[in-house]
Structures are given as C-alpha cells and as structure tokens.
N, C-alpha and C. Protein backbone atom coordinates (compact mmCIF):
# COMPACT_ATOMS: atom_id res chain seq x y z
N UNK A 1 48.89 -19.24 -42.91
CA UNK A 1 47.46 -19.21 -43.06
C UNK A 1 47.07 -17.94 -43.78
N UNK A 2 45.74 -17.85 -44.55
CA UNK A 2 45.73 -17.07 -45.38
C UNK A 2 43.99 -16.73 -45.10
N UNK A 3 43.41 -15.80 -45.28
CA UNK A 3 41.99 -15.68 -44.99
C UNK A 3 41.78 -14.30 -46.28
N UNK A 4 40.87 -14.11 -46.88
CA UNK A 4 40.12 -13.12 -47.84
C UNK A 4 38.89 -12.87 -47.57
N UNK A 5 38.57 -11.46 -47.48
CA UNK A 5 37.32 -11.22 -47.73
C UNK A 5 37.57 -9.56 -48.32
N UNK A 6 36.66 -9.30 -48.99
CA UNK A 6 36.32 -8.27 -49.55
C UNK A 6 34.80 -7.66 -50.20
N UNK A 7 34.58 -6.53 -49.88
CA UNK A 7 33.06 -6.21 -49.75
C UNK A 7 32.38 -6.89 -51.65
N UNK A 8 33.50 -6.98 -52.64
CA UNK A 8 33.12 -7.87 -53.84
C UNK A 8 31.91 -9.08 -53.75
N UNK A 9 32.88 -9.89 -52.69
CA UNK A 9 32.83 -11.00 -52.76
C UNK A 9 31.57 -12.09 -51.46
N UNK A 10 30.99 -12.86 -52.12
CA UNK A 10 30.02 -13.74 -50.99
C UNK A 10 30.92 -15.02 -50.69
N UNK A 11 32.20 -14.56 -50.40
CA UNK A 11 32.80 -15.92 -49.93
C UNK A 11 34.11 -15.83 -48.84
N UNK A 12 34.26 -16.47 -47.87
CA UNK A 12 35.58 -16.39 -47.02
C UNK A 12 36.28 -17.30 -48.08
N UNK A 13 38.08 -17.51 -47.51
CA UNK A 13 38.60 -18.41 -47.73
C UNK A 13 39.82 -18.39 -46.74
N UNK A 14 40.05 -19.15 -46.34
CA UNK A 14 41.14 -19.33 -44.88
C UNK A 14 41.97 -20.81 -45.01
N UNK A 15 42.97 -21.29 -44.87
CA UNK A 15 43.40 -22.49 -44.85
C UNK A 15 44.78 -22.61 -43.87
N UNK A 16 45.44 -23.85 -43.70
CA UNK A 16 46.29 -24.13 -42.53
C UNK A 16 46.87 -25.22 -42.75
N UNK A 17 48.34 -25.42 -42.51
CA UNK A 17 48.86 -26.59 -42.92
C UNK A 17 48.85 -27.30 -41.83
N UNK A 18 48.64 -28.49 -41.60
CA UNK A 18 48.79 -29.08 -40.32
C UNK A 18 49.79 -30.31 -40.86
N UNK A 19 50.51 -30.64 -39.30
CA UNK A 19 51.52 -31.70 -39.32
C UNK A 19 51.22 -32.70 -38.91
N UNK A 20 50.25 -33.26 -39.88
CA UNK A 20 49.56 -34.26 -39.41
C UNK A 20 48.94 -35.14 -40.54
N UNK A 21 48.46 -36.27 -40.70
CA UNK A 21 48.01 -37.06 -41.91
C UNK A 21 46.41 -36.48 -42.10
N UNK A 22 45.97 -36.38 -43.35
CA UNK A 22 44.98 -35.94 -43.83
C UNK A 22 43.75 -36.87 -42.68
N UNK A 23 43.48 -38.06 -42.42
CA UNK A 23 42.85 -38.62 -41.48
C UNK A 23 42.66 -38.30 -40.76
N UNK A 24 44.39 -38.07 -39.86
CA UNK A 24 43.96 -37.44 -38.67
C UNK A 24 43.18 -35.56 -38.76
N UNK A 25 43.69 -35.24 -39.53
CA UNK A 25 43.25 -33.34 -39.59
C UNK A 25 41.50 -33.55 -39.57
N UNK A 26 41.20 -34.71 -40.58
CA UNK A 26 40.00 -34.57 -40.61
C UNK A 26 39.02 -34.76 -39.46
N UNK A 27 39.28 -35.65 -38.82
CA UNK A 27 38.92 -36.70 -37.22
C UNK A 27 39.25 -35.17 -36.67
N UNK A 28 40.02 -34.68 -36.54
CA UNK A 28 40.54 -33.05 -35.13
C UNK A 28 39.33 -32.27 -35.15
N UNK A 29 38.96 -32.00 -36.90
CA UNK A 29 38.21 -31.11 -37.93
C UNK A 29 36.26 -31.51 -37.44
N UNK A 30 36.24 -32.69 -37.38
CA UNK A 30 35.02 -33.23 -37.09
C UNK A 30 34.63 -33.71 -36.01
N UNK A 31 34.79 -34.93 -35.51
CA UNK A 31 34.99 -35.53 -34.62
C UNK A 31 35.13 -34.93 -33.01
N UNK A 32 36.33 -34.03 -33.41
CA UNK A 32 36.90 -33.29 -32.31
C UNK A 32 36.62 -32.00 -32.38
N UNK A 33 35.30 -31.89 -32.46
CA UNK A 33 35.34 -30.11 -32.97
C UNK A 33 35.15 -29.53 -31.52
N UNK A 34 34.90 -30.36 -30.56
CA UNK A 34 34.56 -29.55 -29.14
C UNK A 34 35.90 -29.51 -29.01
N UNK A 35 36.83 -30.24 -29.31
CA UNK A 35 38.08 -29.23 -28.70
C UNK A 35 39.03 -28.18 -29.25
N UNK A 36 38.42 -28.18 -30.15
CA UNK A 36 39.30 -26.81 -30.84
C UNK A 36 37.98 -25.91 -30.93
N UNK A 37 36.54 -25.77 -30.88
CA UNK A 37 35.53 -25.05 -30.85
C UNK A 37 35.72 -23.84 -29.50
N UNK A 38 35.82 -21.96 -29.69
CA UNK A 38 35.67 -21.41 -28.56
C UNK A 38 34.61 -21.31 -28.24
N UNK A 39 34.75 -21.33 -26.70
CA UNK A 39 33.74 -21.68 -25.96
C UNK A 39 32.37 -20.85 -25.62
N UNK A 40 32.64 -19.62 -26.07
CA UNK A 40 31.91 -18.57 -26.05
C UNK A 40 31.73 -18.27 -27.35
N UNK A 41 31.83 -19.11 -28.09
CA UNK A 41 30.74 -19.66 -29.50
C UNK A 41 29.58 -20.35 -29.51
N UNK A 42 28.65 -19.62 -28.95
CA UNK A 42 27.36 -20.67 -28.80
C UNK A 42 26.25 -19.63 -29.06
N UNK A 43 25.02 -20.64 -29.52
CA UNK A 43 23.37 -19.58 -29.30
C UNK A 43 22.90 -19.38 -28.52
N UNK A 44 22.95 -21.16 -27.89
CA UNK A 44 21.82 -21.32 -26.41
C UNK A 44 22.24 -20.19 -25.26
N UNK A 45 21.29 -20.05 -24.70
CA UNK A 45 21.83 -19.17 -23.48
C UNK A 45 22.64 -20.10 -22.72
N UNK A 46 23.03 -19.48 -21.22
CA UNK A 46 24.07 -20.37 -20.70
C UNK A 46 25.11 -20.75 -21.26
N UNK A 47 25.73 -21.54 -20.28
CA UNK A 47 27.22 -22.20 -20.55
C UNK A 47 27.31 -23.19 -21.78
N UNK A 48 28.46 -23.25 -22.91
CA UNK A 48 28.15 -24.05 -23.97
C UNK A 48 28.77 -25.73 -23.13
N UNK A 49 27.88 -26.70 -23.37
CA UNK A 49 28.57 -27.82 -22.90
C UNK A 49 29.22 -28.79 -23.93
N UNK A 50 28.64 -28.53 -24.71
CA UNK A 50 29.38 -29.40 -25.79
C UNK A 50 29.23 -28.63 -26.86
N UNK A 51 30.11 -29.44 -28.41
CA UNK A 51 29.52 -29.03 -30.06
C UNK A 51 29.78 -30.40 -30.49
N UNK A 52 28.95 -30.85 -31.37
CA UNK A 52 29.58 -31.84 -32.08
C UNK A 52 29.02 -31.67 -33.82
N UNK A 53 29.69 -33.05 -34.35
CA UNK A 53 29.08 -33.31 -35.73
C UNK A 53 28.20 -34.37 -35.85
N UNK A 54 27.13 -34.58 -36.44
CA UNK A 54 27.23 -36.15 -36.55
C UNK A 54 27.29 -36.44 -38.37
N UNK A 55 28.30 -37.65 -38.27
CA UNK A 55 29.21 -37.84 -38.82
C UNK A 55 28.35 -38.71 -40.09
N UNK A 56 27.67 -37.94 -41.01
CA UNK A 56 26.81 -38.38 -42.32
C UNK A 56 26.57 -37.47 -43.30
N UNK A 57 26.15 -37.80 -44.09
CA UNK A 57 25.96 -36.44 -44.72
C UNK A 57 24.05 -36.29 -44.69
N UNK A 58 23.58 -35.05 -44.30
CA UNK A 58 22.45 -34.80 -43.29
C UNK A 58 22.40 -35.15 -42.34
N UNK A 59 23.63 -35.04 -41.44
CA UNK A 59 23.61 -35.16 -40.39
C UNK A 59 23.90 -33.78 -39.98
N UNK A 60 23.45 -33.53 -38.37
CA UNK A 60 23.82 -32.38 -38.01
C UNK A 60 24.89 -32.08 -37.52
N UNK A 61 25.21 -30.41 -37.31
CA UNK A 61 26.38 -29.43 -36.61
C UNK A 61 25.34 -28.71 -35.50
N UNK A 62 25.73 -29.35 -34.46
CA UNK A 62 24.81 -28.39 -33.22
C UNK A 62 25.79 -28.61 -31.72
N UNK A 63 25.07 -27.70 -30.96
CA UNK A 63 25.46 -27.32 -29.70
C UNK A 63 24.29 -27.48 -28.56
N UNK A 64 25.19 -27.86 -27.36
CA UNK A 64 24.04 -27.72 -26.25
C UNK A 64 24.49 -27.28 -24.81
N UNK A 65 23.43 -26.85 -24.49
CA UNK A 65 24.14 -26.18 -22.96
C UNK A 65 23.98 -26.90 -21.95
N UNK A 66 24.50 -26.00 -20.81
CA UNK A 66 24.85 -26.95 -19.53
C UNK A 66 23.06 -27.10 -19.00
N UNK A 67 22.24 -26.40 -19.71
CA UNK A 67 20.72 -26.89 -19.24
C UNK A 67 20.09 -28.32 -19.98
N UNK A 68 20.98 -28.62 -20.91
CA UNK A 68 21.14 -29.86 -21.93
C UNK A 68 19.49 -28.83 -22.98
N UNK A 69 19.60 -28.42 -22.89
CA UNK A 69 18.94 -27.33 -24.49
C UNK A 69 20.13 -28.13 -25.82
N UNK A 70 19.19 -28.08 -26.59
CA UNK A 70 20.05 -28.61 -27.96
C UNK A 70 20.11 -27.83 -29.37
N UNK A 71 20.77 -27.01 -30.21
CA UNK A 71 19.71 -26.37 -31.32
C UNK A 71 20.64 -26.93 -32.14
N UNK A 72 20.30 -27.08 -33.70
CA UNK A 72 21.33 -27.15 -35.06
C UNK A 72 21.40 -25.73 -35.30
N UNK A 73 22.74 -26.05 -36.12
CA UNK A 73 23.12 -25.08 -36.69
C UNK A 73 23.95 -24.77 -37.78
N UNK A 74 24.12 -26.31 -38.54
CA UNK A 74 24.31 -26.67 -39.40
C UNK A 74 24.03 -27.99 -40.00
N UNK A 75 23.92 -28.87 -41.31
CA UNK A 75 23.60 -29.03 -41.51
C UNK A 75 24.79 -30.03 -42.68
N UNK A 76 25.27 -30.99 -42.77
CA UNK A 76 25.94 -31.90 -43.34
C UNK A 76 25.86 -32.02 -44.82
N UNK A 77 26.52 -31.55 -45.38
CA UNK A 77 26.26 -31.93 -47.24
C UNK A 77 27.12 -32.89 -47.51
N UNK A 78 28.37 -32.96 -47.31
CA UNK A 78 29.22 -34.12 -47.76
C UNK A 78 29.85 -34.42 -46.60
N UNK A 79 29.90 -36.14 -46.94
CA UNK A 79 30.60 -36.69 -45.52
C UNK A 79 31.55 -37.84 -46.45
N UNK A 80 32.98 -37.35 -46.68
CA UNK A 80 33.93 -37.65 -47.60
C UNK A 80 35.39 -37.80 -46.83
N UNK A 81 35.40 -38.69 -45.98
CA UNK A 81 36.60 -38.69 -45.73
C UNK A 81 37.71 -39.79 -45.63
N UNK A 82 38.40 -38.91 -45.70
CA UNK A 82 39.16 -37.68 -44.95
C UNK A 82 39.42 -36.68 -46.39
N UNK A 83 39.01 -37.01 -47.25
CA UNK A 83 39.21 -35.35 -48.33
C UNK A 83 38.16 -34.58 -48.03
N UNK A 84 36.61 -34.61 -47.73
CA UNK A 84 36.11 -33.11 -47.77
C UNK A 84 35.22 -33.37 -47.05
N UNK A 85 34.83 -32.02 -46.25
CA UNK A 85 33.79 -32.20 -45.53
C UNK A 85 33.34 -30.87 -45.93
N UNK A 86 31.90 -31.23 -46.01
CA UNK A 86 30.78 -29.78 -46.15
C UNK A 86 29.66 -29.88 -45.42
N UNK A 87 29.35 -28.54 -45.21
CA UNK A 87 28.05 -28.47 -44.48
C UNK A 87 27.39 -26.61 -44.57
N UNK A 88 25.81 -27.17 -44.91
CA UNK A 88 25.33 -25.63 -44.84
C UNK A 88 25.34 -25.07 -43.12
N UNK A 89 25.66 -23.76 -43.22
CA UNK A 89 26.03 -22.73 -42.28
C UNK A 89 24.21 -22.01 -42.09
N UNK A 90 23.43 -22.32 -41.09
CA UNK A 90 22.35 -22.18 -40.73
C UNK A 90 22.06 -20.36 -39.77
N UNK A 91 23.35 -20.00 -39.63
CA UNK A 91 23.50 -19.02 -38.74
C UNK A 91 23.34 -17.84 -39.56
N UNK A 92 22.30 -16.64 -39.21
CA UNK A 92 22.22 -15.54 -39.91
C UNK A 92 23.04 -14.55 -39.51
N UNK A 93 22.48 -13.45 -40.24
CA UNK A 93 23.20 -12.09 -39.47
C UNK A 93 22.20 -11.67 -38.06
N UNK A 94 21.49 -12.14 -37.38
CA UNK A 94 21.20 -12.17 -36.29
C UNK A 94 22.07 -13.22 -35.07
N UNK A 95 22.37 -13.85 -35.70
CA UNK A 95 23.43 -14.86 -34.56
C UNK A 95 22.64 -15.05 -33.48
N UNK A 96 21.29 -15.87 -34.31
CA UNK A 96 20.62 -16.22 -32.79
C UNK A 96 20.38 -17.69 -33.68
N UNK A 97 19.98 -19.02 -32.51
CA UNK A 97 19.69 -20.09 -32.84
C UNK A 97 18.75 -19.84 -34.15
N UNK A 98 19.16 -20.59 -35.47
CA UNK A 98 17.89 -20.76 -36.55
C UNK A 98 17.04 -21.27 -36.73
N UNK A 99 16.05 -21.35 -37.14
CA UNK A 99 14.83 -21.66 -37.67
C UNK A 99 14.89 -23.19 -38.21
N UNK A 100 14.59 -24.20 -38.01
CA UNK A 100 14.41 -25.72 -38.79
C UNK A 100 14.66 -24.97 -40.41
N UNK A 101 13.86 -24.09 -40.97
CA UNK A 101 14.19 -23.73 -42.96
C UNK A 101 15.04 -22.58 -42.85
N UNK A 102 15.88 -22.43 -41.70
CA UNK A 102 17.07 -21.34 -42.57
C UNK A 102 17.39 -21.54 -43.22
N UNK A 103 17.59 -20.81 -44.20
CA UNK A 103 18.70 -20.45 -45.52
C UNK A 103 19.86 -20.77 -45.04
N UNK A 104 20.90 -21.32 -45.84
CA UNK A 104 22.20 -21.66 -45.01
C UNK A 104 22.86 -21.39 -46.45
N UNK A 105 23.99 -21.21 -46.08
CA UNK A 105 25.53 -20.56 -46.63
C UNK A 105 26.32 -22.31 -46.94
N UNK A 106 26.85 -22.24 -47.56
CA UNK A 106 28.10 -23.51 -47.28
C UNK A 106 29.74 -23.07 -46.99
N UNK A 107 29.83 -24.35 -45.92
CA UNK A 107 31.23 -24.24 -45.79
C UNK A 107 31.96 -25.58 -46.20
N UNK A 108 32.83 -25.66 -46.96
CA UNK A 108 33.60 -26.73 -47.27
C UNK A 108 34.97 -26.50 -47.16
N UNK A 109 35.55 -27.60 -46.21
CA UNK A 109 36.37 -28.12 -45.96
C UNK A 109 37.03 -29.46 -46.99
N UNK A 110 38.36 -29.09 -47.43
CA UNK A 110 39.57 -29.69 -47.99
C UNK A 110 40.65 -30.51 -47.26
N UNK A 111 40.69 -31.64 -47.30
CA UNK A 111 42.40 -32.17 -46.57
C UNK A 111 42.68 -32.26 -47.84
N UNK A 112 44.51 -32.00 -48.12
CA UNK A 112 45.06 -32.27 -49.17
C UNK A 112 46.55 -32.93 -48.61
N UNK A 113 46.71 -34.07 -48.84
CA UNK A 113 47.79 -34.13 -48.00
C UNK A 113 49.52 -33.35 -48.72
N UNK A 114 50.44 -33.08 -47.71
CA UNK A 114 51.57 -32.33 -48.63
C UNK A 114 52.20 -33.19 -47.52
N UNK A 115 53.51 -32.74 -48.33
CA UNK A 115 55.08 -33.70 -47.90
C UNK A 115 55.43 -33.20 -46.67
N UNK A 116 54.57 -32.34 -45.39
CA UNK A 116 54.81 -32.61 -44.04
C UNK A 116 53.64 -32.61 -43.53
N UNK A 117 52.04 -32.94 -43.96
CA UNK A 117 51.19 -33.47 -43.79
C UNK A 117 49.99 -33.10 -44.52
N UNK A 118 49.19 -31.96 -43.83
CA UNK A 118 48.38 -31.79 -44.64
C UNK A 118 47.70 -29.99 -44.89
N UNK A 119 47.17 -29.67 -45.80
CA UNK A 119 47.06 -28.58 -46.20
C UNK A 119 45.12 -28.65 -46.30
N UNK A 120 45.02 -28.08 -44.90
CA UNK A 120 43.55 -27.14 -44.87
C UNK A 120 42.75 -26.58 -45.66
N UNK A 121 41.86 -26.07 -46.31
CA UNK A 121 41.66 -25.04 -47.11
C UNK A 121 40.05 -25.36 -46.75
N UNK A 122 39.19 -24.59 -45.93
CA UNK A 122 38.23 -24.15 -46.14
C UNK A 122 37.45 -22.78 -46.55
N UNK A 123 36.28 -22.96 -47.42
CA UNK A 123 35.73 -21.72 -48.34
C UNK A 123 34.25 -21.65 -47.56
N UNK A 124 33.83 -20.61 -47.16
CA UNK A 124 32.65 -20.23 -46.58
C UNK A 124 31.93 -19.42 -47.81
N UNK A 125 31.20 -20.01 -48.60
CA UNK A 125 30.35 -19.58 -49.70
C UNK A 125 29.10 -19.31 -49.44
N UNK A 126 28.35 -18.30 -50.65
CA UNK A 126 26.89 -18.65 -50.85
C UNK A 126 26.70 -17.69 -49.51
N UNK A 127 27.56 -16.33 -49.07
CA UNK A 127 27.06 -15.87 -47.91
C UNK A 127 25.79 -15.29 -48.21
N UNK A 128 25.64 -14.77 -49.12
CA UNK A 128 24.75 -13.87 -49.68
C UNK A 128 22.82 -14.87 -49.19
N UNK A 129 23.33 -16.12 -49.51
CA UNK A 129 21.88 -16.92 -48.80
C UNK A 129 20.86 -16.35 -47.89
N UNK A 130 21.93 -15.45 -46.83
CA UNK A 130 21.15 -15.38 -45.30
C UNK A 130 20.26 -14.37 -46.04
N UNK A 131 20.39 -13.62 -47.01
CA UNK A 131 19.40 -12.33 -47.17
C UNK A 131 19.91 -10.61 -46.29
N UNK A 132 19.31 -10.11 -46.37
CA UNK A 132 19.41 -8.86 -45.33
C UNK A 132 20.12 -8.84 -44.67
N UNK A 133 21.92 -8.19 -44.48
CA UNK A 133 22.77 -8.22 -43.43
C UNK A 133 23.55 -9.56 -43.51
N UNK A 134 23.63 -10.55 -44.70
CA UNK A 134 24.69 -10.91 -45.33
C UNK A 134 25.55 -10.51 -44.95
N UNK A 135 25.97 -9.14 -44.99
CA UNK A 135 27.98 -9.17 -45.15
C UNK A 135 28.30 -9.31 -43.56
N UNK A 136 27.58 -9.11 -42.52
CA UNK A 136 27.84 -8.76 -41.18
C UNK A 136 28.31 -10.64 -40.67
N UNK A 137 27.45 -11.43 -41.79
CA UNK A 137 27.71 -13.03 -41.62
C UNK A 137 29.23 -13.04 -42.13
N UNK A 138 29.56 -12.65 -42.97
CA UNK A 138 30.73 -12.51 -44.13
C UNK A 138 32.02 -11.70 -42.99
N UNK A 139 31.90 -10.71 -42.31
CA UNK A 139 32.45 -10.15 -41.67
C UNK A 139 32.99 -11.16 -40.12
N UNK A 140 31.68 -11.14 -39.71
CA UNK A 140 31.88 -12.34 -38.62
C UNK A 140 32.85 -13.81 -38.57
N UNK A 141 32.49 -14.58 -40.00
CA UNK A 141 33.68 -15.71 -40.66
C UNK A 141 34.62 -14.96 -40.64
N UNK A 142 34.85 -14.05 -41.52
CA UNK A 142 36.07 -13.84 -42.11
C UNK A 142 36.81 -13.11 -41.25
N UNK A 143 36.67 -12.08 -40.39
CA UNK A 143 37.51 -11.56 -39.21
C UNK A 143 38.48 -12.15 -38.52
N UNK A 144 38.88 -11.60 -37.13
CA UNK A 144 39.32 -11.56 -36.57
C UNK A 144 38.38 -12.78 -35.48
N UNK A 145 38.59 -13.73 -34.98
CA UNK A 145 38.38 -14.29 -34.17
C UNK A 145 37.01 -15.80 -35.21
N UNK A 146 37.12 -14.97 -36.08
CA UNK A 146 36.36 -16.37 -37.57
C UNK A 146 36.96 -17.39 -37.82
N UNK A 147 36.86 -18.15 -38.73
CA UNK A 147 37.86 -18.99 -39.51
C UNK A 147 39.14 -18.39 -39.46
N UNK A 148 39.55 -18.16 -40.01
CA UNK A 148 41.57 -18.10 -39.63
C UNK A 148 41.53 -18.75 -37.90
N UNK A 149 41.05 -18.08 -37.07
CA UNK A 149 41.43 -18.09 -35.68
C UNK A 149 40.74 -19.60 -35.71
N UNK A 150 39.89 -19.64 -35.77
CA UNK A 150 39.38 -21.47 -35.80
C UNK A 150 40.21 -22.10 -36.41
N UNK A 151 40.76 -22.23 -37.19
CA UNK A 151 41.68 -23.28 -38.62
C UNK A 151 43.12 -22.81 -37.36
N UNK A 152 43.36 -22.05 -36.72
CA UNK A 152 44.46 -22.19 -36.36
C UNK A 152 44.13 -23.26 -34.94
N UNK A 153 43.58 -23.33 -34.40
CA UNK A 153 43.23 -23.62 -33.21
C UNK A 153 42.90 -25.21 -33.26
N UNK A 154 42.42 -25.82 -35.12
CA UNK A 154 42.72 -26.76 -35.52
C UNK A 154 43.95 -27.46 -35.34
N UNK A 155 44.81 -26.78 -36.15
CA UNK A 155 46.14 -27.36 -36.18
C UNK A 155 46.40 -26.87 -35.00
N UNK A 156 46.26 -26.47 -33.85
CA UNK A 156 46.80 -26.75 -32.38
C UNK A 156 46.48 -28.13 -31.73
N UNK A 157 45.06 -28.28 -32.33
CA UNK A 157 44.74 -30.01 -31.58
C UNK A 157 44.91 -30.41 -31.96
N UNK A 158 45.68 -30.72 -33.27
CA UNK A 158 45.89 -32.01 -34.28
C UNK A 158 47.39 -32.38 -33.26
C-alpha cells in the first residue's frame, strides 16, 4: 500500500491489493462499509451505530447514532460498478457534522482487477474545496489512521 501527501499538493492517494474479485472489493468498499468503518469515526455525538452508502449516484454517505440522529456526509457522484465509485467528501477542517451546501472534496475509488484479484486505488482530491484549514482535511486523509489505515482494513474484510 502506498499513500502521498505533500504540503504541494490538494490530493491524497493510497491504494491496496485485495485477494479478491473486483465485485466483491467493491460490495466490502460500499455495501459493507460499516464493517471495515472505525468506530470512533463519527460526528454525531454518542455511540456510532451504523455507516452506510446508499447505493446511486446522489445518493448518500452518512452515519447515525445509538440516539438514531442521522447526518450526511457525503454525497455520491458515480455509482459504477464494480470499477468506480465516487463521492464528494462533505467534511471540513472543523470535523463537525456539515451543512446541507458544504463544499465537498472528491474521493474516487478504482477496482482494477490483477492476476490475484484486485488493485484498490483511491484519490482524495479537490482538498483545497473546504476553504480555510484545507490542509488539516489533507493531513487528517492522508495520515496515520486516514485512508491507508482504512484501504487496509478493506482488504481485511474482503
């Protein structure tokens, strides 16, 4: 797995081979995002009870707690599968639930399949969107416990 960031640049990039058919990575990737999602990744206050996708393009990426509170937090651009999935990233450099007109970032997701299954590659672009404190969004993906650590935790549930 491979992840980049540099103060240059308004973009992550992280990817992961999984041993698994492009279908299935994608279904783990979407579908199943509450089980590879950490759990102490959430806005709402309280306990996170679920995450899901719904599975369209404008459809949402949201979470809800054990008070059943609901917020988005992303936002569906392409619903292509099993080759790509995208969606704008609604979350600022405040990391508090957004606004219905946040500015959102995109993240797109790649299955490519290879000769022991399939090859990951998502790009977190367009950080620069959120405005003011941008890179701290850029920092947050791209770190330590961001994408890489998510994309790995993928190919654990696949």
């Amino acid at each position: 797995m491979t992840a980049r960031t540099t103060d240059q640049t308004t973009a992550v990039r992280a990817s992961v081979e999984i041993a698994a058919t492009p279908e299935h990575a994608f279904t783990v990737f979407t579908a199943d995002i509450d089980r590879w999602w950490i759990r102490t990744y959430h806005l709402l206050p309280g306990d996170l009870k679920e995450v899901g996708v719904d599975p369209h393009a404008g459809g949402r990426l949201w979470e809800e707690n054990a008070a059943g509170e609901v917020c988005t937090w992303g936002r569906v651009l392409t619903w292509d599968p099993p080759r790509t999935f995208a969606f704008a990233w609604l979350i600022g450099p405040d990391w508090t639930v957004p606004a219905e007109d946040a500015p959102g970032s995109r993240v797109t997701v790649t299955f490519t399949p290879t000769d022991t299954g399939t090859r990951v590659d998502l790009v977190h672009d367009r950080l620069d969107a959120h405005g003011a404190g941008w890179e701290g969004v850029r920092q947050g993906v791209g770190g330590d416990g961001g994408w890489p650590t998510l994309l790995r935790r993928v190919a654990e549930a696949a």
